[in-house]
Protein backbone atom coordinates (compact mmCIF):
# COMPACT_ATOMS: atom_id res chain seq x y z
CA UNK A 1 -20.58 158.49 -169.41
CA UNK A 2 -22.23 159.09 -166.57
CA UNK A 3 -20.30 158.43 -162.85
CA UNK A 4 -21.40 157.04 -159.51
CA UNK A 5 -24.85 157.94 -158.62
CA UNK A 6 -25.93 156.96 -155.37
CA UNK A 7 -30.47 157.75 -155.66
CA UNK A 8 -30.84 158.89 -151.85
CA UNK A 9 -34.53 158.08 -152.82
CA UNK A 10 -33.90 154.93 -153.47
CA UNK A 11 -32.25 153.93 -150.29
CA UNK A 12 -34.81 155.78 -147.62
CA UNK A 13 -36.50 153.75 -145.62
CA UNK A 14 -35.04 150.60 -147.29
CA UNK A 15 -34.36 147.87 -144.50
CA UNK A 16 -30.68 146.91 -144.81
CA UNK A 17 -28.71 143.88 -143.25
CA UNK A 18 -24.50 144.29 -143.36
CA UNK A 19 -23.05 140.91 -142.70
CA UNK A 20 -19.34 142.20 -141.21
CA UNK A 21 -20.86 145.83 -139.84
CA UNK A 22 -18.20 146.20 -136.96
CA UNK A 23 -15.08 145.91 -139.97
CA UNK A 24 -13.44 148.66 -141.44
CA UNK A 25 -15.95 148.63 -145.14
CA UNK A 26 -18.34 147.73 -142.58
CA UNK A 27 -18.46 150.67 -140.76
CA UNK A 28 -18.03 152.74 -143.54
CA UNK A 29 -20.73 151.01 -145.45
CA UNK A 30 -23.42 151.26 -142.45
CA UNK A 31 -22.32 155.07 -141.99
CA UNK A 32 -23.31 155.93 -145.49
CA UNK A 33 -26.52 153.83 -145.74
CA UNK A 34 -27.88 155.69 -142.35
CA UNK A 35 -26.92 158.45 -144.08
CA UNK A 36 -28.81 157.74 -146.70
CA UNK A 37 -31.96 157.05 -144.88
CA UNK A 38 -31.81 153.38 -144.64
CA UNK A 39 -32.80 151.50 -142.02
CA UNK A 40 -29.62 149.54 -141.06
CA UNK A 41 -29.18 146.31 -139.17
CA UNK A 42 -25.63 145.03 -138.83
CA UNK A 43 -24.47 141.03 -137.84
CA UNK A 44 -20.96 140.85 -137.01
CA UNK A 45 -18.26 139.82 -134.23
CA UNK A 46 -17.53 142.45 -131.92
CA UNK A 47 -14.86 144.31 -132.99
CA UNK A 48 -11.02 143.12 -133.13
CA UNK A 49 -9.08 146.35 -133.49
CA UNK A 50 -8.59 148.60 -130.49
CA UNK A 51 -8.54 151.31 -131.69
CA UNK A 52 -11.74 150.51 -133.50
CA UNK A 53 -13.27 152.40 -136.58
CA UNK A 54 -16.45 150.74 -135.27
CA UNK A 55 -16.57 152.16 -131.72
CA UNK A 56 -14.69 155.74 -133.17
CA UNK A 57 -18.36 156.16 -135.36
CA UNK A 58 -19.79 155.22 -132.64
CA UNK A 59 -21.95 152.97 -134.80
CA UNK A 60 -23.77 151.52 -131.78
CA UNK A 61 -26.16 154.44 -131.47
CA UNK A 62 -27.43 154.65 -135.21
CA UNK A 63 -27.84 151.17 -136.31
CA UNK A 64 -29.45 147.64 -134.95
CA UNK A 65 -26.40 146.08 -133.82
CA UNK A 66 -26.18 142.24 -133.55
CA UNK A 67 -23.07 140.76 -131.85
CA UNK A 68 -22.44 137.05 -133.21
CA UNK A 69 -20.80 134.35 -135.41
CA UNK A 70 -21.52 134.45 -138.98
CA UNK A 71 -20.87 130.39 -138.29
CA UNK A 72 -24.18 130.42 -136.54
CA UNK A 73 -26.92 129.59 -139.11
CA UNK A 74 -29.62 129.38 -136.43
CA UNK A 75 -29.30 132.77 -135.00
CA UNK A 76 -28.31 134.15 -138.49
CA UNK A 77 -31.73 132.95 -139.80
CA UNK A 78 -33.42 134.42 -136.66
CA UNK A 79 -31.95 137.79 -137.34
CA UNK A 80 -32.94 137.37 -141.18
CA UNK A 81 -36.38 136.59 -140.25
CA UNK A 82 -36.87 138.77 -137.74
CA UNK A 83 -35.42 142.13 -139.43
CA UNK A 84 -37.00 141.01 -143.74
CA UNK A 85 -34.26 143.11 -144.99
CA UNK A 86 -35.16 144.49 -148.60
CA UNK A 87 -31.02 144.23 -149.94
CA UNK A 88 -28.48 142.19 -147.86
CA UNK A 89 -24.50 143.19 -148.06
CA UNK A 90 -22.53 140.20 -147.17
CA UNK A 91 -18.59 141.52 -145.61
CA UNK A 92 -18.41 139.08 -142.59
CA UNK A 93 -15.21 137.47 -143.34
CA UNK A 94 -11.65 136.21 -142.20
CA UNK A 95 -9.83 139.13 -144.88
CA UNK A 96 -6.58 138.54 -144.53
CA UNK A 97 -3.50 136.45 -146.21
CA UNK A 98 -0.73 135.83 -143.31
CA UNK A 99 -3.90 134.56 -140.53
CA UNK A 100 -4.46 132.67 -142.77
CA UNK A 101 -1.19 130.45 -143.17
CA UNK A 102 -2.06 130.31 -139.42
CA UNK A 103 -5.43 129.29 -139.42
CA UNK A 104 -6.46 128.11 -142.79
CA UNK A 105 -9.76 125.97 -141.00
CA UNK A 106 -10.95 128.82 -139.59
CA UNK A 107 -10.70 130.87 -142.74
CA UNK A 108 -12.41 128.30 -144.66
CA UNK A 109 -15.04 127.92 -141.83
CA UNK A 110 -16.00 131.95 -141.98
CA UNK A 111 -15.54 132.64 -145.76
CA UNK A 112 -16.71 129.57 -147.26
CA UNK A 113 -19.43 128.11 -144.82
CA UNK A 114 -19.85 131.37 -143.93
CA UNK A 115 -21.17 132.53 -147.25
CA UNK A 116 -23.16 129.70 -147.70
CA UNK A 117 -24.64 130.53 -144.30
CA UNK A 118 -26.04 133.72 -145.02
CA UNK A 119 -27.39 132.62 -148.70
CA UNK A 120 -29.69 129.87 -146.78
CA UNK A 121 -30.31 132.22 -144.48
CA UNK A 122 -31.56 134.68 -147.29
CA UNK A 123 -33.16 131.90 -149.69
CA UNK A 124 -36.17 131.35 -147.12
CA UNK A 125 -36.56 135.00 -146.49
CA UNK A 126 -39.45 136.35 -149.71
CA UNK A 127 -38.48 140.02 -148.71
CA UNK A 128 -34.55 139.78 -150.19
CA UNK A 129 -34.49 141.67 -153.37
CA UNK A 130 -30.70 141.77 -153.97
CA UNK A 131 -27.66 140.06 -152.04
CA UNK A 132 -24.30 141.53 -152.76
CA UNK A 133 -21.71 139.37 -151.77
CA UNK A 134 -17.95 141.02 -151.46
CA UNK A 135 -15.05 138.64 -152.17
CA UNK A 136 -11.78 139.75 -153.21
CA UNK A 137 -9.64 141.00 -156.11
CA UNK A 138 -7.22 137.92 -155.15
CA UNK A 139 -10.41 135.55 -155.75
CA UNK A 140 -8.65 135.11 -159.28
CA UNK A 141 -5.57 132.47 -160.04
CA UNK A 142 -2.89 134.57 -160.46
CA UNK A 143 -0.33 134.01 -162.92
CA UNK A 144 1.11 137.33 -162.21
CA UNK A 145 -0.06 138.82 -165.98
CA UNK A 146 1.03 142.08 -166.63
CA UNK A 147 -2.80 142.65 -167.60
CA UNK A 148 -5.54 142.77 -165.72
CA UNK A 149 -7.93 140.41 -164.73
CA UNK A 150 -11.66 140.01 -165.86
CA UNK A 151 -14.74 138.61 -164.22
CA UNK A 152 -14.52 135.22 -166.73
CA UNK A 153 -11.30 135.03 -165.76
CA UNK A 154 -10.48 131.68 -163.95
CA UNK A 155 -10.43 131.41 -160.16
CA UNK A 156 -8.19 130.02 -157.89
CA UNK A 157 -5.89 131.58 -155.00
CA UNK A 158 -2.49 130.54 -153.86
CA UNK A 159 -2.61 130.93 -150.23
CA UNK A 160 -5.97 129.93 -147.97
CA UNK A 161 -7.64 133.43 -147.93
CA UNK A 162 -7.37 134.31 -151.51
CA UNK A 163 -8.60 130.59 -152.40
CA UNK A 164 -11.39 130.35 -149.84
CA UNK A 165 -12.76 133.88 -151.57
CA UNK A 166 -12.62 131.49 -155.07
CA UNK A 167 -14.97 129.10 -153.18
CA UNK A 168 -17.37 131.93 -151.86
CA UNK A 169 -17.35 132.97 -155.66
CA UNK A 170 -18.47 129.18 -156.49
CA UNK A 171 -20.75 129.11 -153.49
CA UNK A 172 -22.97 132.68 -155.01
CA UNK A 173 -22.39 131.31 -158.66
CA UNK A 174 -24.00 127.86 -157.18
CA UNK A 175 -27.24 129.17 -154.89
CA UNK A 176 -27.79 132.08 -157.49
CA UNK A 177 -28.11 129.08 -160.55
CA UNK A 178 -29.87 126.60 -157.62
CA UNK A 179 -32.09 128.74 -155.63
CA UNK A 180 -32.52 132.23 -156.86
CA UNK A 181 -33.66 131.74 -160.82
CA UNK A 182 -37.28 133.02 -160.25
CA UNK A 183 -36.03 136.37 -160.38
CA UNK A 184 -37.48 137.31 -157.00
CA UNK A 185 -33.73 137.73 -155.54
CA UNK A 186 -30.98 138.80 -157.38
CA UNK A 187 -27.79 137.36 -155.71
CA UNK A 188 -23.98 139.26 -156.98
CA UNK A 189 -20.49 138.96 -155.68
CA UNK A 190 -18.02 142.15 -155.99
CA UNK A 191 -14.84 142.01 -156.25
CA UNK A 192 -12.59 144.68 -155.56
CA UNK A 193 -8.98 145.97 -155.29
CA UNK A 194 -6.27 146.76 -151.96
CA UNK A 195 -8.84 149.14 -149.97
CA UNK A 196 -7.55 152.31 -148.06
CA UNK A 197 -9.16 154.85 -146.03
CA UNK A 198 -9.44 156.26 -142.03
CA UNK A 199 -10.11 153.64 -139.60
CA UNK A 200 -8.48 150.71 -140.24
CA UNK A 201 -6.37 148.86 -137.78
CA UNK A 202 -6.27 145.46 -138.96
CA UNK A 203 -3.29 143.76 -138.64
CA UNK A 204 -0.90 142.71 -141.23
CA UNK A 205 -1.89 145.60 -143.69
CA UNK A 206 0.10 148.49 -145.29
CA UNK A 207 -1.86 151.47 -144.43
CA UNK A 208 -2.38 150.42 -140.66
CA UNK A 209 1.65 149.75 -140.58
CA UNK A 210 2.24 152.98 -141.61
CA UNK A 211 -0.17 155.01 -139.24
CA UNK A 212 1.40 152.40 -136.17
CA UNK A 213 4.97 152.77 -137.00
CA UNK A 214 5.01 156.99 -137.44
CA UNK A 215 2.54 156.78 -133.94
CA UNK A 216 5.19 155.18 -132.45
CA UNK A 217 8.11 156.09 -134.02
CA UNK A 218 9.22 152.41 -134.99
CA UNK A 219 10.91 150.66 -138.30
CA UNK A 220 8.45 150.04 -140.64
CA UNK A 221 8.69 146.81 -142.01
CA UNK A 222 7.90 146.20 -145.60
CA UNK A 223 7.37 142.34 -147.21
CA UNK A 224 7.41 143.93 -150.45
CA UNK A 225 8.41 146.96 -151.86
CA UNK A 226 7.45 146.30 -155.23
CA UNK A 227 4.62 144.64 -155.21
CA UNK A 228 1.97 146.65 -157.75
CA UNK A 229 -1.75 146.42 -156.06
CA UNK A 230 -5.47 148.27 -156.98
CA UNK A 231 -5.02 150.83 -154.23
CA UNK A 232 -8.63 152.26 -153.92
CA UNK A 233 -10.43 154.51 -151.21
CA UNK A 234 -13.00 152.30 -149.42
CA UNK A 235 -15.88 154.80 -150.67
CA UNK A 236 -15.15 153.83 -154.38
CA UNK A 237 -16.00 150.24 -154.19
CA UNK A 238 -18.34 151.07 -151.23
CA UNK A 239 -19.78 153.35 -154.66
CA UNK A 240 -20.09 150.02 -156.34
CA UNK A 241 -21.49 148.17 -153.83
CA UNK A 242 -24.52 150.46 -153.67
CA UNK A 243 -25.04 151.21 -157.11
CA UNK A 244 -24.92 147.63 -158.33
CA UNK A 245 -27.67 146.85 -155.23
CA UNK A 246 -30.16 149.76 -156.93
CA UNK A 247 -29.41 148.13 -160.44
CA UNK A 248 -30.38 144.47 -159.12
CA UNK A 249 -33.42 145.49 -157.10
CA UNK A 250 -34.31 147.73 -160.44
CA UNK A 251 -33.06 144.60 -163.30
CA UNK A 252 -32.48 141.52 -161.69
CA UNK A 253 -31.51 138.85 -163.24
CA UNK A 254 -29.76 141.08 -166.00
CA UNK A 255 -27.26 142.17 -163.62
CA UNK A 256 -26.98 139.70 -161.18
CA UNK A 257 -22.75 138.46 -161.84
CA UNK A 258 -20.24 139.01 -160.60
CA UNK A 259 -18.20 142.60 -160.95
CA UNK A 260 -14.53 143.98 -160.02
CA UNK A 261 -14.73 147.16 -158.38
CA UNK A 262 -11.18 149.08 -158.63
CA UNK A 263 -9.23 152.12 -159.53
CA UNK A 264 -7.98 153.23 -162.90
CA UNK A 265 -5.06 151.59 -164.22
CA UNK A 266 -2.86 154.82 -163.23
CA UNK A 267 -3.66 154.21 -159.80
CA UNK A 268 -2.27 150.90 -159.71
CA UNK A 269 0.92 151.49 -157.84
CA UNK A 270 3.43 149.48 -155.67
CA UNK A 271 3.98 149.08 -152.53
CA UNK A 272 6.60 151.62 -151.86
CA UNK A 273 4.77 154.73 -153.75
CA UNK A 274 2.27 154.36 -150.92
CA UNK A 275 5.32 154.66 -148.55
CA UNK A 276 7.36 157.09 -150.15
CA UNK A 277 3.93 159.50 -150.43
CA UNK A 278 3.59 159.17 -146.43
CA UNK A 279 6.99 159.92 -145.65
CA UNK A 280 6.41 163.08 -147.45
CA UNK A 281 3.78 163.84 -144.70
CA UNK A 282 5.88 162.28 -141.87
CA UNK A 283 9.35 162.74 -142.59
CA UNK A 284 10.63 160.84 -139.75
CA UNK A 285 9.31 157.52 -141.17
CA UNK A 286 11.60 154.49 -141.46
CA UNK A 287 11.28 151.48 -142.96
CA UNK A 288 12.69 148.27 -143.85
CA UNK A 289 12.53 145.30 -146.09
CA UNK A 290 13.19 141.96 -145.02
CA UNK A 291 15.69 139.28 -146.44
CA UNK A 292 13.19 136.78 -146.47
CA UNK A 293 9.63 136.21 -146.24
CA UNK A 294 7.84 133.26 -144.97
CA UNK A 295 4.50 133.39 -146.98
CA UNK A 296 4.11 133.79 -150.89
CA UNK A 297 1.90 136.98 -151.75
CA UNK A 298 1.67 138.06 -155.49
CA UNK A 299 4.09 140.34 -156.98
CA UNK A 300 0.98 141.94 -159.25
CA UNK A 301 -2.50 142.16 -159.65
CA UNK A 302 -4.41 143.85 -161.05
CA UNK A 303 -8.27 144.58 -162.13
CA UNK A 304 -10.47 145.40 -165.50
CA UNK A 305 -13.02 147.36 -164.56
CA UNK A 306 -14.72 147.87 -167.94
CA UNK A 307 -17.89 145.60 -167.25
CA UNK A 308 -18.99 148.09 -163.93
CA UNK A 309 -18.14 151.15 -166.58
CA UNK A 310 -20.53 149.95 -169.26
CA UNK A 311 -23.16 148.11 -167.76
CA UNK A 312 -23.33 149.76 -164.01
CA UNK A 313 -21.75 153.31 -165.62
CA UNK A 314 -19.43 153.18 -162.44
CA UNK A 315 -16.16 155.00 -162.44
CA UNK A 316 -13.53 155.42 -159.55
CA UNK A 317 -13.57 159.14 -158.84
CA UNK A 318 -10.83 159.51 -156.69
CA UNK A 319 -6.90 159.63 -157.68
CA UNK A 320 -4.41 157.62 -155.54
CA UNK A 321 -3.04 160.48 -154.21
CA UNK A 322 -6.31 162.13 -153.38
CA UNK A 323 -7.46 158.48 -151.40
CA UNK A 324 -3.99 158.62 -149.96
CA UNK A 325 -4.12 162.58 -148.59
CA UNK A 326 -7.52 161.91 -146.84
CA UNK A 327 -6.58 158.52 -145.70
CA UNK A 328 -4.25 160.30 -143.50
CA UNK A 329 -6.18 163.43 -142.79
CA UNK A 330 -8.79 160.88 -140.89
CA UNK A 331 -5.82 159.67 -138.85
CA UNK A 332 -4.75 162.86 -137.93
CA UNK A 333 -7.75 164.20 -137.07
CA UNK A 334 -8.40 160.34 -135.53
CA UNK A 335 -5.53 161.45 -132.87
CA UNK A 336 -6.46 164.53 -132.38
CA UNK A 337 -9.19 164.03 -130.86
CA UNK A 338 -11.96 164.98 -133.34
CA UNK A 339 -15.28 163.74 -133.94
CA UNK A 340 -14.85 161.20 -136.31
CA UNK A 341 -18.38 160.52 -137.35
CA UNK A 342 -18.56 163.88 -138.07
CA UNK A 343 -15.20 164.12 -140.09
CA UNK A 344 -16.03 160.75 -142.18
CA UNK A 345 -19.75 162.10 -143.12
CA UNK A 346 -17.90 165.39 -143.93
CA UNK A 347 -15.56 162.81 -146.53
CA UNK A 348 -18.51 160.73 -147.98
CA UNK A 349 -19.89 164.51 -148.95
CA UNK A 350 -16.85 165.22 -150.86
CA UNK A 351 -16.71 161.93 -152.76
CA UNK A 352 -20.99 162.80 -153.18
CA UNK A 353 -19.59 165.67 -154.82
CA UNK A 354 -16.28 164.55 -156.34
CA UNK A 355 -18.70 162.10 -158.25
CA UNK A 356 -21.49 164.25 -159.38
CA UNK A 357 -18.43 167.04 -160.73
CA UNK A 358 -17.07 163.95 -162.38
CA UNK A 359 -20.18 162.87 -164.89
């Protein structure tokens, strides 16, 4: 089977909108589509992280950079109009489960309304060939199955972030069936797995934890140990994101779903591997798990990927312990005062090349 081929052709010249741009896939996204020779315009909120993965690519310089609220239709459908973007990637979004406990009506707000925001924005603009919208591997009702789950698998959510990326799921299913059946725009959703990589900060997540705790020499604290998740380098469902774009502008209709984007099942790990592997690289690492936690979060989840392998001929390329190692390499070289565009073009080469060595 043939792996993740990204057609450089295809994607020079093309005018691209990123919903999200200033986020960690964001960034990473908008890095590898200039690289590719698109033309890149990116709608977001300024960023929220300082540091910022954003700011450290110094994204500002390269791409068409609009600062505002996905919540704003008006200017949304200004920007739409004004830029007649040929594929739209839609990553604005509240992404997390504990800020969401906190503010479930803002969650709601961005990832619901949001969504249905940019798809009006997009239905009265003729030069949209493909939309991908990005939801969430916890877009599914778990029942905590010891298999993975499928795209017809029922959706739901527990908590207000994984359920409000069920209703985005409903909101695509319902414009693409209402407003895109002329086959003029081909609208998807993707859904993938626990994302790692250099440059993110966010709050509340494992990887960010980690690089905080051993920069400051604190107690890491762990919710749970042995919870099993999809760990994935962003660039593999970043892979997905692009490939499936190429196969809507190039099929349509035939291809316009929805998809999970994750690893293999071997790389589906818990928590504490991921810990355990860094305090190999930092020794001096400490951690902790509390008695109790506040907030429910699944204990598994996981994702079947067989639908992107036969029908996209997408593959993860990268091993967890491969995602992991230069994960933490970008960090290091982060603090260390290296250029960082520079160092994550250098990685988005080697997963080029992992890829091509891997067909």
């Amino acid at each position: 089977m043939e792996s993740v081929v990204i057609d450089k052709t295809f994607w020079q010249n093309k005018s691209v909108l990123i919903t999200g741009h200033t986020g960690f896939k964001g960034s990473w996204l908008s890095l590898w589509l200039t690289q590719l020779g698109a033309k890149v315009t990116g709608y977001a909120l300024a960023p929220n992280t300082t540091p910022s993965i954003y700011e450290a690519l110094e994204l500002g310089t390269i791409i068409n950079s609009a600062m505002a609220d996905i919540s704003d239709l008006s200017m949304l459908s200004e920007l739409v109009n004004q830029t007649q973007p040929d594929v739209v990637f839609h990553l604005a979004a509240q992404s997390l489960v504990k800020p969401s406990y906190l503010d479930p009506v803002g969650t709601y707000q961005t990832n619901v309304m949001g969504t249905v925001n940019l798809l009006e924005a997009v239905r009265h603009c003729p030069s949209v060939q493909a939309v991908v919208v990005v939801t969430s591997d916890k877009c599914y009702e778990n029942h905590e199955w010891s298999w993975p789950y499928r795209e017809n698998d029922r959706l739901g959510g527990h908590d207000p972030y994984s359920n409000s990326k069920g209703c985005a799921e409903l909101v695509t299913s319902a414009y693409r069936q209402s407003f895109f059946m002329d086959n003029k725009t081909a609208i998807a959703s993707a859904r993938a797995g626990n994302v790692i990589g250099g440059g993110d900060w966010s709050e509340y997540r494992l990887i960010p934890d980690l690089i905080k705790a051993n920069q400051t020499g604190h107690s890491l604290e762990i919710r749970h140990p042995r919870a099993i998740r999809p760990w994935q380098h962003v660039l593999e469902p970043l892979s997905g994101y692009l490939l499936l774009a190429q196969h809507m502008v190039e099929r349509g209709a035939e291809v316009a779903d929805a998809w999970n984007f994750g690893p293999a099942m071997e790389d589906t790990k818990p928590v504490d591997y991921i810990v355990e592997f860094a305090q190999q690289r930092w020794p001096s690492l400490d951690w902790f798990a509390p008695q109790h936690n506040e907030h429910h979060e699944a204990s598994i989840l996981m994702l079947d990927c067989s639908k992107a392998r036969q029908q996209l001929h997408w593959q993860p390329v990268w091993h967890i312990d491969d995602a992991l190692s230069l994960t933490f390499d970008w960090y290091d070289a982060f603090y260390s005062g290296k250029p960082m565009r520079e160092i994550s073009l250098q990685q988005i080469q080697q997963f080029v090349q992992a890829s091509k060595r891997a067909r």
